[in-house]
C-alpha atoms as a PDB file:
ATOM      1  CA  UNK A   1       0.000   0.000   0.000  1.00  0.00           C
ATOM      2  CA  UNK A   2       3.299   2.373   0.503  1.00  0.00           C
ATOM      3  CA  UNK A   3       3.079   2.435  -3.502  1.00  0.00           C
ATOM      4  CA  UNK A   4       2.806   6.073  -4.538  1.00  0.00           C
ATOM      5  CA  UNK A   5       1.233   6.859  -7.963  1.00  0.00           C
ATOM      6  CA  UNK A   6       3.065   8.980 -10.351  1.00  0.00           C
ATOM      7  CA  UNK A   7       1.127  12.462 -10.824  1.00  0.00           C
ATOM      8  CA  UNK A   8       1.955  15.475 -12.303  1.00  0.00           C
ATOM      9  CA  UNK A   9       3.274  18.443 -10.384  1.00  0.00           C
ATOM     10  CA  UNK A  10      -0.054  19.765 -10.716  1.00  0.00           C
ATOM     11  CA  UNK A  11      -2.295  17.018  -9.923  1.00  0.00           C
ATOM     12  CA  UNK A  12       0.475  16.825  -6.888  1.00  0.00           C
ATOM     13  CA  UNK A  13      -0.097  20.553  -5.585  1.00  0.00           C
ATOM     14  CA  UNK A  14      -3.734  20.338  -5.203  1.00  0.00           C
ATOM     15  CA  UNK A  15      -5.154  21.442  -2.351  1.00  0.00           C
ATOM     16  CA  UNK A  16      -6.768  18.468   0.164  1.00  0.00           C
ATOM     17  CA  UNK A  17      -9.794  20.207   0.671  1.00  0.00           C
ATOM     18  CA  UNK A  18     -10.670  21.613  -2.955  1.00  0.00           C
ATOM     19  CA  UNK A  19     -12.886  18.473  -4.726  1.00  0.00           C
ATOM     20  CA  UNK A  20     -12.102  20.534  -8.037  1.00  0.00           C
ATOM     21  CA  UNK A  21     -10.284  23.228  -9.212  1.00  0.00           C
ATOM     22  CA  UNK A  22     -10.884  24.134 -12.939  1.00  0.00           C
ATOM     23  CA  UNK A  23      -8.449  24.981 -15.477  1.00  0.00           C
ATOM     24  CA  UNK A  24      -9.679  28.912 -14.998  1.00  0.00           C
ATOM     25  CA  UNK A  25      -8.217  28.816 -11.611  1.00  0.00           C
ATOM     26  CA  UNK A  26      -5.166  27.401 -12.647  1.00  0.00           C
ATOM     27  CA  UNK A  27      -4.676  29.504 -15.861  1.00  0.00           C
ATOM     28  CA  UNK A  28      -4.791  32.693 -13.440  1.00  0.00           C
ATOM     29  CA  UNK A  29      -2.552  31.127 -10.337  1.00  0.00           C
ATOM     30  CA  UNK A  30      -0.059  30.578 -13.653  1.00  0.00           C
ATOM     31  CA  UNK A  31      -0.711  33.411 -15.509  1.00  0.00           C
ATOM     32  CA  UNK A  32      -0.442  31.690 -18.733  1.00  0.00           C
ATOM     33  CA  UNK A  33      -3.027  29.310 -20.765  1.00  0.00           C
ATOM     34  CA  UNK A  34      -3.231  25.316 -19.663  1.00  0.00           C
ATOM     35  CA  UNK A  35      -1.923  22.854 -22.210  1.00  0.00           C
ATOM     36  CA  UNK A  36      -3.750  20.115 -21.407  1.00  0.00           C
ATOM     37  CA  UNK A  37      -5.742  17.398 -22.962  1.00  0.00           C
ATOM     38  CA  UNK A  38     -10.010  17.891 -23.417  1.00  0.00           C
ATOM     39  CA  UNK A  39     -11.910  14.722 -21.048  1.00  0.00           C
ATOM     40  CA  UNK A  40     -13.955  12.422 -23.114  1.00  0.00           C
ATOM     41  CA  UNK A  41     -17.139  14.657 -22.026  1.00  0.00           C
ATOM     42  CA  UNK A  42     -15.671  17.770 -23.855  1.00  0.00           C
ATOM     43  CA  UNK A  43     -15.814  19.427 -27.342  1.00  0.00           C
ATOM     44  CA  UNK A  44     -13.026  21.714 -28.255  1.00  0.00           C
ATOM     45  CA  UNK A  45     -15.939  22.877 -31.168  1.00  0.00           C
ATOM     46  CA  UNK A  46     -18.531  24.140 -28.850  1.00  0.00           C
ATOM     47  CA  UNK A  47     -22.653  22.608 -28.962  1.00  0.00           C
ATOM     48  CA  UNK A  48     -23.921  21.476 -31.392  1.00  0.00           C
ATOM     49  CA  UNK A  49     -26.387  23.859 -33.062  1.00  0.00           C
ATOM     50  CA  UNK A  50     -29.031  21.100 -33.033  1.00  0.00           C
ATOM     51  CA  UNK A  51     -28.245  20.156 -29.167  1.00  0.00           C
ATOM     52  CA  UNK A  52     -29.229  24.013 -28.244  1.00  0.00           C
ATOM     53  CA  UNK A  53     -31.622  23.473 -30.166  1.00  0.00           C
ATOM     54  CA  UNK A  54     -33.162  20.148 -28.553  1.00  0.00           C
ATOM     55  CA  UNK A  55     -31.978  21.601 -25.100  1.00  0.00           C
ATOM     56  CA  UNK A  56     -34.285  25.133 -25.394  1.00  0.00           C
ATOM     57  CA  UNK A  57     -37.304  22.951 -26.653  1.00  0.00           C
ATOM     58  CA  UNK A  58     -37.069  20.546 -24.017  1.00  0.00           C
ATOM     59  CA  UNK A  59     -36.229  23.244 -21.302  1.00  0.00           C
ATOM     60  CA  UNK A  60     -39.466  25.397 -22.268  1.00  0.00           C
ATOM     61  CA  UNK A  61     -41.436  21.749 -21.669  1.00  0.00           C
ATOM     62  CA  UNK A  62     -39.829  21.802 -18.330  1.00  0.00           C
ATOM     63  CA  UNK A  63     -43.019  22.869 -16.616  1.00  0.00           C
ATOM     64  CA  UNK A  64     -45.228  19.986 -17.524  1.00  0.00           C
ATOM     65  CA  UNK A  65     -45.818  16.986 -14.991  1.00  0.00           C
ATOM     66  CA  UNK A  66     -44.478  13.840 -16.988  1.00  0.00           C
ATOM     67  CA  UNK A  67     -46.816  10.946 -18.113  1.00  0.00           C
ATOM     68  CA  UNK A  68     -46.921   8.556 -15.258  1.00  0.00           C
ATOM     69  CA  UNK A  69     -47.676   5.837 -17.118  1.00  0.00           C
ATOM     70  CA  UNK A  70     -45.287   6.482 -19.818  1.00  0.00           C
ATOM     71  CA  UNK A  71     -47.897   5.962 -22.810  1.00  0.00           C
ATOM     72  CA  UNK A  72     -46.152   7.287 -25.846  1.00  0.00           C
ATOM     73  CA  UNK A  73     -43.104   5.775 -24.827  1.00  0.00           C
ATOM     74  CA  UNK A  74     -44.362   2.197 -23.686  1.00  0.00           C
ATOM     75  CA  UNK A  75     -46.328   2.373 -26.977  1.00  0.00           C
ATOM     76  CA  UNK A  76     -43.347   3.358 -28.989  1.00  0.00           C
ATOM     77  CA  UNK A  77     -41.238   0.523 -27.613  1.00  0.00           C
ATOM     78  CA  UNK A  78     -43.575  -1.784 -28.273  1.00  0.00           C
ATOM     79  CA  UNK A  79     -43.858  -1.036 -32.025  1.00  0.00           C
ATOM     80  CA  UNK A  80     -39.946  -1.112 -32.385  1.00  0.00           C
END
């Protein structure tokens, strides 16, 4: 268990009590830009036009109590 993982300096100067610092806070403790490599969860293009898209539909349906029952979908699934 004495095995000690090999980490970057600054993976290794994080502070204990921070659960996540973001590259912002970084790039001004620096003063320069972070060169470091996008997560699998992250587009270096932006959104997609058609995900804002889906997103504002959906988000001005917000409001709406959900089928209980899930009709439309049970039915859809059932015809697939």
């Amino acid at each position: 268990m004495g095995t000690r993982l090999p980490l970057t300096s600054v993976v290794r100067n994080l502070p204990e009590m921070v659960p996540f610092v973001g590259p912002e806070t970084f790039e001004r403790r620096q003063g320069r830009a972070l060169r470091v490599r996008l997560g699998a969860n992250e587009s270096v293009f932006g959104i997609s036009p058609v995900a804002a898209e889906a997103m504002s539909v959906a988000a001005a349906k917000a409001w709406m109590y959900n089928d209980p029952e899930a009709y439309d979908l049970t039915e859809a699934l059932a015809q697939a």
